[in-house]
N, C-alpha and C. Protein backbone atom coordinates (compact mmCIF):
# COMPACT_ATOMS: atom_id res chain seq x y z
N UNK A 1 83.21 -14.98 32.09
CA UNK A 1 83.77 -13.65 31.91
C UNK A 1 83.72 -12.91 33.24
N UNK A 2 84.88 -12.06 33.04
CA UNK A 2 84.89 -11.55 34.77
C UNK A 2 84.41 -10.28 34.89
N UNK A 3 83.42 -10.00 35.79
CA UNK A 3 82.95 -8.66 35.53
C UNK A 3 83.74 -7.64 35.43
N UNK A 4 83.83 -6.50 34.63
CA UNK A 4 84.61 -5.38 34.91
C UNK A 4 83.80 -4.23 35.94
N UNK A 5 84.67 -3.77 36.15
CA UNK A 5 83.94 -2.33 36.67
C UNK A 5 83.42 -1.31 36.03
N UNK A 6 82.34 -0.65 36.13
CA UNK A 6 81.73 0.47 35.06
C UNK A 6 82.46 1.72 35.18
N UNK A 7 82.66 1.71 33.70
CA UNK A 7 83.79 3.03 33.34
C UNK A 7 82.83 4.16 32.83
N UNK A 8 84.05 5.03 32.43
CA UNK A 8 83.36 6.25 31.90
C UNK A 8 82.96 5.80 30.76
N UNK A 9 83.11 4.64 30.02
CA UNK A 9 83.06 4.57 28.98
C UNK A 9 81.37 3.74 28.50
N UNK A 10 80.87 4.05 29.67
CA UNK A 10 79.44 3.31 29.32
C UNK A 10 78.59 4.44 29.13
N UNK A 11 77.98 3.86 28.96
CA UNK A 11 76.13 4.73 28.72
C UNK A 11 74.82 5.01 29.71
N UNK A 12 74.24 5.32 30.09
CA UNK A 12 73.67 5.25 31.35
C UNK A 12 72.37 5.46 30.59
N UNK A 13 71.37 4.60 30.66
CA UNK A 13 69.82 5.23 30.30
C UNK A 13 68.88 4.80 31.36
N UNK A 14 68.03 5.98 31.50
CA UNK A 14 67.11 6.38 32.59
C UNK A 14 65.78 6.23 31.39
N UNK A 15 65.53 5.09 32.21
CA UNK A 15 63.84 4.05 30.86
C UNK A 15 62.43 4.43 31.81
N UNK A 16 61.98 5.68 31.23
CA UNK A 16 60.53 5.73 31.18
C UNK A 16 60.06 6.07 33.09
N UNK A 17 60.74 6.97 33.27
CA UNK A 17 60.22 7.36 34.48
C UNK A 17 59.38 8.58 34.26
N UNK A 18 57.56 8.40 34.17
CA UNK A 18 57.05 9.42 33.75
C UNK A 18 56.07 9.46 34.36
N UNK A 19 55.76 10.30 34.63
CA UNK A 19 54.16 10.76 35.46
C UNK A 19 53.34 9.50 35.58
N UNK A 20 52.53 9.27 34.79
CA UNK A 20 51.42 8.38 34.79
C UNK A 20 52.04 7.20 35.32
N UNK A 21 52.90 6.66 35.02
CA UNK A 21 53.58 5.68 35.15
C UNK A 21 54.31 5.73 36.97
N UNK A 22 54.63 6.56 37.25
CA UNK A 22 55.11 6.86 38.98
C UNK A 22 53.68 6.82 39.74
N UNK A 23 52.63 6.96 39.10
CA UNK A 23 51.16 7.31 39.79
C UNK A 23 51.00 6.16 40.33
N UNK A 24 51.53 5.10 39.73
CA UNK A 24 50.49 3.70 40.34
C UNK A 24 51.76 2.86 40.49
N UNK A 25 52.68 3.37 41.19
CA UNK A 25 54.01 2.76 42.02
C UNK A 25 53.75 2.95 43.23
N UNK A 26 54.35 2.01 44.03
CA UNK A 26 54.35 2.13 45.53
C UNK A 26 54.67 3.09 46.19
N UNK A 27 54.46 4.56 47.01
CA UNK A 27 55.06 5.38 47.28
C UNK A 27 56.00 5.18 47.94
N UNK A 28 56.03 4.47 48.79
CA UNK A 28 57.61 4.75 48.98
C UNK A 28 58.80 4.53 48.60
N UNK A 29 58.38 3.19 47.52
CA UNK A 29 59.60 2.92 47.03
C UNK A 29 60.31 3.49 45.51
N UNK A 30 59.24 4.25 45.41
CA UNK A 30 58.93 5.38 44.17
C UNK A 30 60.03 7.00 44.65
N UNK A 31 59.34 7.15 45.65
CA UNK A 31 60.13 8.18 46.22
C UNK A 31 61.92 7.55 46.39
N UNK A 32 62.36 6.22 46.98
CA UNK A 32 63.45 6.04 47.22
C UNK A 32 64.11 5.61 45.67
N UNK A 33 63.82 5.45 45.05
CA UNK A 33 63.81 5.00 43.60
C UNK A 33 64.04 6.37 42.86
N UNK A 34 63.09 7.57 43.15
CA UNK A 34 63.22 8.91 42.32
C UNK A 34 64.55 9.76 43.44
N UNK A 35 65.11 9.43 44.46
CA UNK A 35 66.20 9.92 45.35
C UNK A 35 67.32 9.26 44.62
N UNK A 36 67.41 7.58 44.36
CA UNK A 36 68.85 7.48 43.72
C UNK A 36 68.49 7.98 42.19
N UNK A 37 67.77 7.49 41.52
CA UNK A 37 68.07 8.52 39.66
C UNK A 37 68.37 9.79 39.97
N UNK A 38 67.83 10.57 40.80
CA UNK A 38 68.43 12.54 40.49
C UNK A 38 69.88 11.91 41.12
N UNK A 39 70.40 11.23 42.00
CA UNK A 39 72.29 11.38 42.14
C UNK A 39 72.42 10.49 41.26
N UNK A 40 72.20 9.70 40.56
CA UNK A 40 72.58 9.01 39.10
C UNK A 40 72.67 10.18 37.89
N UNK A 41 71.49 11.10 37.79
CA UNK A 41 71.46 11.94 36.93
C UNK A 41 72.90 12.72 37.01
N UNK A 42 73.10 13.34 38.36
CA UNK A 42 73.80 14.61 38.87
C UNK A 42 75.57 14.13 38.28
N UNK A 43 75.13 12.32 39.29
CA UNK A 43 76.80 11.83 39.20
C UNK A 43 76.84 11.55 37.59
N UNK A 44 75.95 11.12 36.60
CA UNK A 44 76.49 11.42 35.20
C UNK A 44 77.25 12.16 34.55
N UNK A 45 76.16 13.88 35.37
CA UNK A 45 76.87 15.12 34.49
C UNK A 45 78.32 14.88 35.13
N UNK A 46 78.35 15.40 36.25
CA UNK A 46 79.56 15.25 36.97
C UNK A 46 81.21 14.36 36.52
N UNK A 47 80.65 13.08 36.48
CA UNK A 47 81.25 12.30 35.47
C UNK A 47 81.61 12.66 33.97
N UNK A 48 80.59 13.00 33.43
CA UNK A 48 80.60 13.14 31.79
C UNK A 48 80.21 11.96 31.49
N UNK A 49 79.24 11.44 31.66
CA UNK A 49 78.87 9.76 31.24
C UNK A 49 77.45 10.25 30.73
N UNK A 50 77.88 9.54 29.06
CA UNK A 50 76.49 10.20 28.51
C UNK A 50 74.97 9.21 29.05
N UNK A 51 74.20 10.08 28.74
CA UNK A 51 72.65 9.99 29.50
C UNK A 51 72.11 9.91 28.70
N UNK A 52 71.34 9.04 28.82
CA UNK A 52 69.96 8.87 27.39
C UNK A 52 68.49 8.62 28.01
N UNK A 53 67.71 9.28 27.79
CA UNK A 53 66.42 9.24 28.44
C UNK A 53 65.30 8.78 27.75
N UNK A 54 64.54 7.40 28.03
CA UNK A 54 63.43 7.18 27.53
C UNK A 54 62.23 7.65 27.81
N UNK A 55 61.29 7.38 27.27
CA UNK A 55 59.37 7.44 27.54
C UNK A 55 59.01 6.92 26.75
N UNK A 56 58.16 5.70 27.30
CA UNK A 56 57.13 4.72 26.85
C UNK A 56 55.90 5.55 26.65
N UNK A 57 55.73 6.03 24.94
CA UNK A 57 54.11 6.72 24.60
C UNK A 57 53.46 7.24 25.52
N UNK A 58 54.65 8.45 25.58
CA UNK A 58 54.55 9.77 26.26
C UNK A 58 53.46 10.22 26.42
N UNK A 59 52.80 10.28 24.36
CA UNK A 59 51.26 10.88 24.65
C UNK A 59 50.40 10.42 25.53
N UNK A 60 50.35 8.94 26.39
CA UNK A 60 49.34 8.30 27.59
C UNK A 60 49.71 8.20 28.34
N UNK A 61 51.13 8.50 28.80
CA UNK A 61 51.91 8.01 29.58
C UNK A 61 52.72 9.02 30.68
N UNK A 62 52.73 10.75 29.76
CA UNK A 62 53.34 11.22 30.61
C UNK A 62 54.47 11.81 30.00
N UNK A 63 55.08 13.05 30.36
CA UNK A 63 56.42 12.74 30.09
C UNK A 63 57.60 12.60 31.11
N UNK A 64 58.68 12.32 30.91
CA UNK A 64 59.63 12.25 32.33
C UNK A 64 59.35 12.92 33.20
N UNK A 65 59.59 12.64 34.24
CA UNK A 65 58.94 13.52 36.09
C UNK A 65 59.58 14.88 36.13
N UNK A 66 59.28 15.56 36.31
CA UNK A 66 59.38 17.16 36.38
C UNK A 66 60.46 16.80 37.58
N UNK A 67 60.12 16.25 38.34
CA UNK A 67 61.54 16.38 39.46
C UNK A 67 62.93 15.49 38.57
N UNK A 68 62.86 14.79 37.69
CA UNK A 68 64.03 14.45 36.83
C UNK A 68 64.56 15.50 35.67
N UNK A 69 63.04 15.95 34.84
CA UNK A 69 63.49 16.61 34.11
C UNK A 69 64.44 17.80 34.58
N UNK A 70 64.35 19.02 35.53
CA UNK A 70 65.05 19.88 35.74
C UNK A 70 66.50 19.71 35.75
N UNK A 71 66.89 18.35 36.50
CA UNK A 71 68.22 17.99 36.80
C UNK A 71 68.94 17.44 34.96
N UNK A 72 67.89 17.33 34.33
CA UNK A 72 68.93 16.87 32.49
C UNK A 72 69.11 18.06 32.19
N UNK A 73 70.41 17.76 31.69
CA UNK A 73 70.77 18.88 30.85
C UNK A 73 69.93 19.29 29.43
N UNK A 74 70.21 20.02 28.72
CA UNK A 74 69.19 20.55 27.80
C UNK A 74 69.42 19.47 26.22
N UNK A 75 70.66 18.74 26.46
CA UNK A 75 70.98 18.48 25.59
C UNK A 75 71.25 16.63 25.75
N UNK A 76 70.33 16.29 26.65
CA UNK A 76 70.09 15.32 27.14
C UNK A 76 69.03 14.60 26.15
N UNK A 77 69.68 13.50 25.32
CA UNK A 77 68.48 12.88 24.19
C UNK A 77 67.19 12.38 24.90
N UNK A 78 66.10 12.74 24.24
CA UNK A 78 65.20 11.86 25.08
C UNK A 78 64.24 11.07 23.75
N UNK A 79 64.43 9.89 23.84
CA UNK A 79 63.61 9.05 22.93
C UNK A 79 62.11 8.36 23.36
N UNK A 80 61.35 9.08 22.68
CA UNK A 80 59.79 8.27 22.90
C UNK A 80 59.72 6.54 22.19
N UNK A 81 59.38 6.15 22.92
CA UNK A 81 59.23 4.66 21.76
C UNK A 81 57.63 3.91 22.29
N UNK A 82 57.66 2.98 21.55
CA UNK A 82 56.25 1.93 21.70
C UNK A 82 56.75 0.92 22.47
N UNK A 83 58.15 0.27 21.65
CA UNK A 83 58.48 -0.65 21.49
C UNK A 83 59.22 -0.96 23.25
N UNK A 84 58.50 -2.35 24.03
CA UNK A 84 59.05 -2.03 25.39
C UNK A 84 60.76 -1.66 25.49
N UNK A 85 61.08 -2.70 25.16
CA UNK A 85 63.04 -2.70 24.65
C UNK A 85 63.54 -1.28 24.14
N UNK A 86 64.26 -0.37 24.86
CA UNK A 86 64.91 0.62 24.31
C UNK A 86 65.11 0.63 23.15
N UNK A 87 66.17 -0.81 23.09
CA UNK A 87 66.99 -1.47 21.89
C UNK A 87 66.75 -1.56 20.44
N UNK A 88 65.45 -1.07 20.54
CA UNK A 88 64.75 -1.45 19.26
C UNK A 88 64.53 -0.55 18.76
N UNK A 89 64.71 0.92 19.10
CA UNK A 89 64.87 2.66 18.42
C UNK A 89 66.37 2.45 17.88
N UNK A 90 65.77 2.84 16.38
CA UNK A 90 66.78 3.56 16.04
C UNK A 90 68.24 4.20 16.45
N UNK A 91 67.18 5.31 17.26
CA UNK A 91 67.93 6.52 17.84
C UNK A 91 69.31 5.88 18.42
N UNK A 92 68.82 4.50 19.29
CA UNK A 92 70.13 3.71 19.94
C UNK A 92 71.14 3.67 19.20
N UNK A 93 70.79 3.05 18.14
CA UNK A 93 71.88 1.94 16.90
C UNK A 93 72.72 3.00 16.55
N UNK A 94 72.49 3.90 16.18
CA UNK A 94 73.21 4.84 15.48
C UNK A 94 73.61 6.12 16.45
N UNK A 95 73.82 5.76 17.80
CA UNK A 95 74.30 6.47 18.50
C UNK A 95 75.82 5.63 19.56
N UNK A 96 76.15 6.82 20.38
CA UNK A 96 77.08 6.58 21.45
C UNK A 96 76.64 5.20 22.00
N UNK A 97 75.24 4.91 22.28
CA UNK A 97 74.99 3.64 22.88
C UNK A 97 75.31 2.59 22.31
N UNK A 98 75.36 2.70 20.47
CA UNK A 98 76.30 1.42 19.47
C UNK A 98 77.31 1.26 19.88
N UNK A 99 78.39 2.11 20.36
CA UNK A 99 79.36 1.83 20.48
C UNK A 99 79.97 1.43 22.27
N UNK A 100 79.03 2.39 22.99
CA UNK A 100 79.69 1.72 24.69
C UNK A 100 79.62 0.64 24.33
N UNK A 101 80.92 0.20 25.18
CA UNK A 101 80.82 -1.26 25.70
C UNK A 101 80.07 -1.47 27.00
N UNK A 102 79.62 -0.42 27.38
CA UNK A 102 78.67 -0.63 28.85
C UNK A 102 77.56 0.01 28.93
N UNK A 103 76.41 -0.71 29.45
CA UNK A 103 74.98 -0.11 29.05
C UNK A 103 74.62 -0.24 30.59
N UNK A 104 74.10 0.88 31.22
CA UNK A 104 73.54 0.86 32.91
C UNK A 104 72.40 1.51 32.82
N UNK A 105 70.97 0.74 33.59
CA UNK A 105 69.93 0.92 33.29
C UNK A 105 69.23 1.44 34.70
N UNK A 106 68.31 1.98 34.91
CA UNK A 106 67.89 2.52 35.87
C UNK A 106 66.38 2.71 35.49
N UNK A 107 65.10 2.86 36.31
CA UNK A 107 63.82 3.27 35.87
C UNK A 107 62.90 2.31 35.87
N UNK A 108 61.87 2.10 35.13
CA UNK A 108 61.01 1.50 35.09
C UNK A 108 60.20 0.82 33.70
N UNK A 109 59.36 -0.27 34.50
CA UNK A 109 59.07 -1.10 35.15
C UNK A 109 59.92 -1.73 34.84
N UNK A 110 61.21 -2.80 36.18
CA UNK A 110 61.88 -3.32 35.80
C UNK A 110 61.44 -4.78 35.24
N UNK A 111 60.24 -5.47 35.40
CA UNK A 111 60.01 -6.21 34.57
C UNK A 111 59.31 -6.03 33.50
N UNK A 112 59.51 -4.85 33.19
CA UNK A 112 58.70 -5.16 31.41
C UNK A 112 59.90 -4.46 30.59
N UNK A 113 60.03 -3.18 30.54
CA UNK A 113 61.03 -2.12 29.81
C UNK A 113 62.40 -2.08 30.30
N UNK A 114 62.91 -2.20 31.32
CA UNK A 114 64.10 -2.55 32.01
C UNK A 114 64.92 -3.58 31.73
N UNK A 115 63.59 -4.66 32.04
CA UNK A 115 63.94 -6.17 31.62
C UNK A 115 64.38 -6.40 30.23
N UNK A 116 63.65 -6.27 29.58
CA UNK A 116 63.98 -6.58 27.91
C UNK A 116 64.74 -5.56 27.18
N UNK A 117 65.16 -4.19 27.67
CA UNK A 117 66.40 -3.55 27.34
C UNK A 117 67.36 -4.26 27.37
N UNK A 118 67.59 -4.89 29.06
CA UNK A 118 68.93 -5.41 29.28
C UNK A 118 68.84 -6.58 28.49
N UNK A 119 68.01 -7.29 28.48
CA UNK A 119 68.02 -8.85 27.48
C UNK A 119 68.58 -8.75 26.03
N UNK A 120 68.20 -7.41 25.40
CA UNK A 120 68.48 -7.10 23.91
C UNK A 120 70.02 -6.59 24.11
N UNK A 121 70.51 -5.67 25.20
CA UNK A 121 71.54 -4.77 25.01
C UNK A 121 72.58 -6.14 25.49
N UNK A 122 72.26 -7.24 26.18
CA UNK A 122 73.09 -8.59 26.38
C UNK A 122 73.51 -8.87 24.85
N UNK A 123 72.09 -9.49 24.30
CA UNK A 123 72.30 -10.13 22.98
C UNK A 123 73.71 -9.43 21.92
N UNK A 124 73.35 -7.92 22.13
CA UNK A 124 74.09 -6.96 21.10
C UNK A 124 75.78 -6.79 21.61
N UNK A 125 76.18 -7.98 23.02
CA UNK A 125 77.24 -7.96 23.37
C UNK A 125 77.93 -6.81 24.32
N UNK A 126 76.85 -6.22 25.06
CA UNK A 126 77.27 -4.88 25.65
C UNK A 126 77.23 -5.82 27.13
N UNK A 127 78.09 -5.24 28.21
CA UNK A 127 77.80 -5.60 29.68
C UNK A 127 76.63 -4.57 30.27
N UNK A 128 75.91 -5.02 30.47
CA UNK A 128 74.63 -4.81 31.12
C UNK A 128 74.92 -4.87 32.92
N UNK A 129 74.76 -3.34 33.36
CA UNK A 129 74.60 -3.74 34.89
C UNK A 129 73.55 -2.62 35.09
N UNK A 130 72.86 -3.20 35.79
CA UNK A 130 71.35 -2.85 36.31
C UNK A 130 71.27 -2.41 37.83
N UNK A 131 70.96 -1.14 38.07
CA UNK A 131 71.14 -0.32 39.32
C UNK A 131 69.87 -0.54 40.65
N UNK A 132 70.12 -1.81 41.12
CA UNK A 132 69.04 -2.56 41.95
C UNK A 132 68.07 -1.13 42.61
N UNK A 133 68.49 -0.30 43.47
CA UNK A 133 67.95 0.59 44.08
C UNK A 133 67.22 1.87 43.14
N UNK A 134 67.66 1.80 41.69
CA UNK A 134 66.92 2.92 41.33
C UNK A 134 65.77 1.92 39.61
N UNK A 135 65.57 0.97 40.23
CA UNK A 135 64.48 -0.07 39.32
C UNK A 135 63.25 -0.32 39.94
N UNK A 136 62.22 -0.15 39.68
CA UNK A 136 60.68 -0.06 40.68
C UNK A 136 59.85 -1.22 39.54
N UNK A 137 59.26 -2.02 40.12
CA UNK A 137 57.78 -2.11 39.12
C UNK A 137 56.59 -2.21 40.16
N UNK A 138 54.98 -2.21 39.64
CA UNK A 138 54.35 -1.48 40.74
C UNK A 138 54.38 -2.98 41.72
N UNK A 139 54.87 -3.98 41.91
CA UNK A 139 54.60 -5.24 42.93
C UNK A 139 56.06 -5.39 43.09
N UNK A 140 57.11 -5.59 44.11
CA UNK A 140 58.22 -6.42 44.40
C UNK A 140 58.25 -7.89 44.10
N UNK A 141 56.99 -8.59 43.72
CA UNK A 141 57.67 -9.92 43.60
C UNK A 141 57.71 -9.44 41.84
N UNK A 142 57.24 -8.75 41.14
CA UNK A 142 57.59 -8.80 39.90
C UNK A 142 59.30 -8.01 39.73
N UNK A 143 59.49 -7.17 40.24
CA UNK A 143 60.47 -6.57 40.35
C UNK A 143 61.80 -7.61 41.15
N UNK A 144 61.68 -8.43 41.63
CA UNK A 144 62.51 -9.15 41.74
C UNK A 144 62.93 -10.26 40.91
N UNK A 145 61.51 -10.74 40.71
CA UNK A 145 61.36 -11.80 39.49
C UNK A 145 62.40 -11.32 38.11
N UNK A 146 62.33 -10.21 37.83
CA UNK A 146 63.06 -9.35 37.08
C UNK A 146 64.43 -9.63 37.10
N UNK A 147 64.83 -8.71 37.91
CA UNK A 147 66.08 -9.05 38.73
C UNK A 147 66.70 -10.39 38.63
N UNK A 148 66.24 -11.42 39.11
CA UNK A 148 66.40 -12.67 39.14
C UNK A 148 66.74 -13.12 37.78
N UNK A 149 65.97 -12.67 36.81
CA UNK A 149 65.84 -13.07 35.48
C UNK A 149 67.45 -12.42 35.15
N UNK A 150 67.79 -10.90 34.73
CA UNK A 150 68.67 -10.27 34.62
C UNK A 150 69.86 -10.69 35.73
N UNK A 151 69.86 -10.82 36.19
CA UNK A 151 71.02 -11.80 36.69
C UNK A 151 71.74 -13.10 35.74
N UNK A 152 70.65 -13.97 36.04
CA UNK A 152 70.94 -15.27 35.43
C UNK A 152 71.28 -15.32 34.39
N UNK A 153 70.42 -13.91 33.13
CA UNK A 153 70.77 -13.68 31.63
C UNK A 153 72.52 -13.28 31.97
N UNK A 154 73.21 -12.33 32.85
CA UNK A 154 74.69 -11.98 32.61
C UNK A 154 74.65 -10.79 33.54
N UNK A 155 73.69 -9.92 33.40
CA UNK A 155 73.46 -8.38 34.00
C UNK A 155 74.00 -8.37 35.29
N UNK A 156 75.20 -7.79 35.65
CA UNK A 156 75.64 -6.97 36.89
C UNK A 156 74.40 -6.31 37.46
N UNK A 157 74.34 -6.73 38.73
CA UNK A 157 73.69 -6.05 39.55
C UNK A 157 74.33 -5.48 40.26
N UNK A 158 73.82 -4.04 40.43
CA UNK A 158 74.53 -3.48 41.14
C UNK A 158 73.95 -2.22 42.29
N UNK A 159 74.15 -0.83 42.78
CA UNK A 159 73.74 -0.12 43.07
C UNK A 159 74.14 1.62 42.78
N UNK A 160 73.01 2.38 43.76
CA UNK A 160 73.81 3.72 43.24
C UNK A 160 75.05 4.47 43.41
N UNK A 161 75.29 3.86 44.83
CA UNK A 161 76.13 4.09 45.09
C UNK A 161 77.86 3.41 44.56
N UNK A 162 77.52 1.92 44.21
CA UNK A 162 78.75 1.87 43.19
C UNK A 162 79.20 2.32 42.43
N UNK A 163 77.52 2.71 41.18
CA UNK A 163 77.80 3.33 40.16
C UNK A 163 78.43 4.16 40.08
N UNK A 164 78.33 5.29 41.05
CA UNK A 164 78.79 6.38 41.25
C UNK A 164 80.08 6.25 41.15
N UNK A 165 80.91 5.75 42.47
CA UNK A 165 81.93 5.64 42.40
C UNK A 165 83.11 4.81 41.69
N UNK A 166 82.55 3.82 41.18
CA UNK A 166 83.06 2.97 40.41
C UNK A 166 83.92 3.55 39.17
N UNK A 167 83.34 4.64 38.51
CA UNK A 167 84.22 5.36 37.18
C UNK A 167 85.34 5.89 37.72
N UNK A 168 85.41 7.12 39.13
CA UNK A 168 86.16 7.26 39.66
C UNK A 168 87.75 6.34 40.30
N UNK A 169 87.36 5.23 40.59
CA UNK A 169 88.07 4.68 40.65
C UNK A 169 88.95 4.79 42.25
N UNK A 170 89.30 6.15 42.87
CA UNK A 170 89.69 6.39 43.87
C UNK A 170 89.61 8.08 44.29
N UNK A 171 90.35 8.34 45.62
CA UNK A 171 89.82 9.68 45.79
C UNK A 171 90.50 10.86 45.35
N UNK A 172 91.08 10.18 44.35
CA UNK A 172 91.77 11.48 43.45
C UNK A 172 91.85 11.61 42.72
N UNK A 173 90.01 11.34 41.68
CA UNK A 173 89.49 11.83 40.89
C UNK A 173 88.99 13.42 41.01
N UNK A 174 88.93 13.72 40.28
CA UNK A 174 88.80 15.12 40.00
C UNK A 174 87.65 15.68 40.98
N UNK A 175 86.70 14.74 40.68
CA UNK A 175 84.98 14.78 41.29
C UNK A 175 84.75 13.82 42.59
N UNK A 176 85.88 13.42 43.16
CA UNK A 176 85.29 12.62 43.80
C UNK A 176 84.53 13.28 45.34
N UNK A 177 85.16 15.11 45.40
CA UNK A 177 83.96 15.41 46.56
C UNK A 177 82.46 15.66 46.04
N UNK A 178 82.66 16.49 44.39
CA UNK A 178 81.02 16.73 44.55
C UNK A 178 80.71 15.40 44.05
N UNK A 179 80.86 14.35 44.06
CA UNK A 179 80.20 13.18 44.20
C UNK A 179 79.44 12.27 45.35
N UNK A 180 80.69 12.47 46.51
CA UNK A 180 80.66 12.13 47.62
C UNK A 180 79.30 13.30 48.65
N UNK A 181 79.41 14.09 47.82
CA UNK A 181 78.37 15.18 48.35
C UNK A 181 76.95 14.70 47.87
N UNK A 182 77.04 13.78 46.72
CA UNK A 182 75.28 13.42 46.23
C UNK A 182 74.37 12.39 47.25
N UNK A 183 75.73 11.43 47.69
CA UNK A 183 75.13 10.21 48.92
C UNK A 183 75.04 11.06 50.10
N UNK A 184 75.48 12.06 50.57
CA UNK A 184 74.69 12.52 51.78
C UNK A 184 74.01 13.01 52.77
């Protein structure tokens, strides 16, 4: 199958970027990781590409980073779960995310919650592309190992800066300056 390009017509979820959980990430790659999600966040609204926000048991965990939260809109779902796999709430099945045909993942840890999102949201027949630069886990060889894995399963790899522009399509989309304004 030939990859398509990510449309407006996908889903974008930002998995479990939360306090406790950013504490014991690498700083720097935490910081370059929390720089592309806020222009993932921004280029969503911008776009109109709905946003869905996880937290892995918030109550120990945290809730989303105060430097993410400000940038969601108010009306931005945010689902707590146990379960590592997004896929496995409810909240998903019976939402906008049942129906995209495109699921783009961003956040953390990409080998535990990242990973097995995209593995389930494969199974359920959605194209899965995974935003290399904004996925952290606290070691790079696990975070690649990841990667590696999500590849081989089908998952587009990709970055933030495609994402971005990729719905757009060219420069005479509506948004394509305040977009072009988030990369620089």
């Amino acid at each position: 199958m030939k990859p398509a390009i990510a449309t407006t017509d996908a889903v974008w979820m930002l998995i479990d970027v939360q306090t406790r959980l950013c504490d014991v990430m690498p700083p720097e790659a935490m910081a370059n990781a929390i720089k592309n999600i806020q222009r993932l966040i921004q280029g969503a609204q911008l776009l109109n590409i709905p946003l869905w926000v996880t937290e892995q048991y918030p109550e120990k965990l945290g809730e989303t980073l105060p430097a993410l939260q400000t940038l969601l809109p108010d009306y931005t779902p945010r689902i707590p779960k146990l379960a590592f796999s997004a896929w496995h709430e409810s909240a998903f099945q019976e939402s906008s995310v049942s129906v995209a045909p495109q699921v783009v993942l961003f956040g953390l840890e990409t080998h535990i919650c990242v990973l097995q999102t995209a593995l389930n949201a494969l199974a359920a027949g959605k194209q899965v592309f995974i935003v290399e630069d904004a996925v952290i886990s606290r070691t790079e060889a696990n975070r690649n190992n990841a990667i590696a894995r999500m590849r081989s399963a089908g998952c587009i790899i990709t970055n933030t800066e495609s994402m971005l522009f990729e719905p757009m399509q060219g420069a005479t989309h509506t948004q394509f300056k305040a977009v072009s304004a988030l990369i620089r």
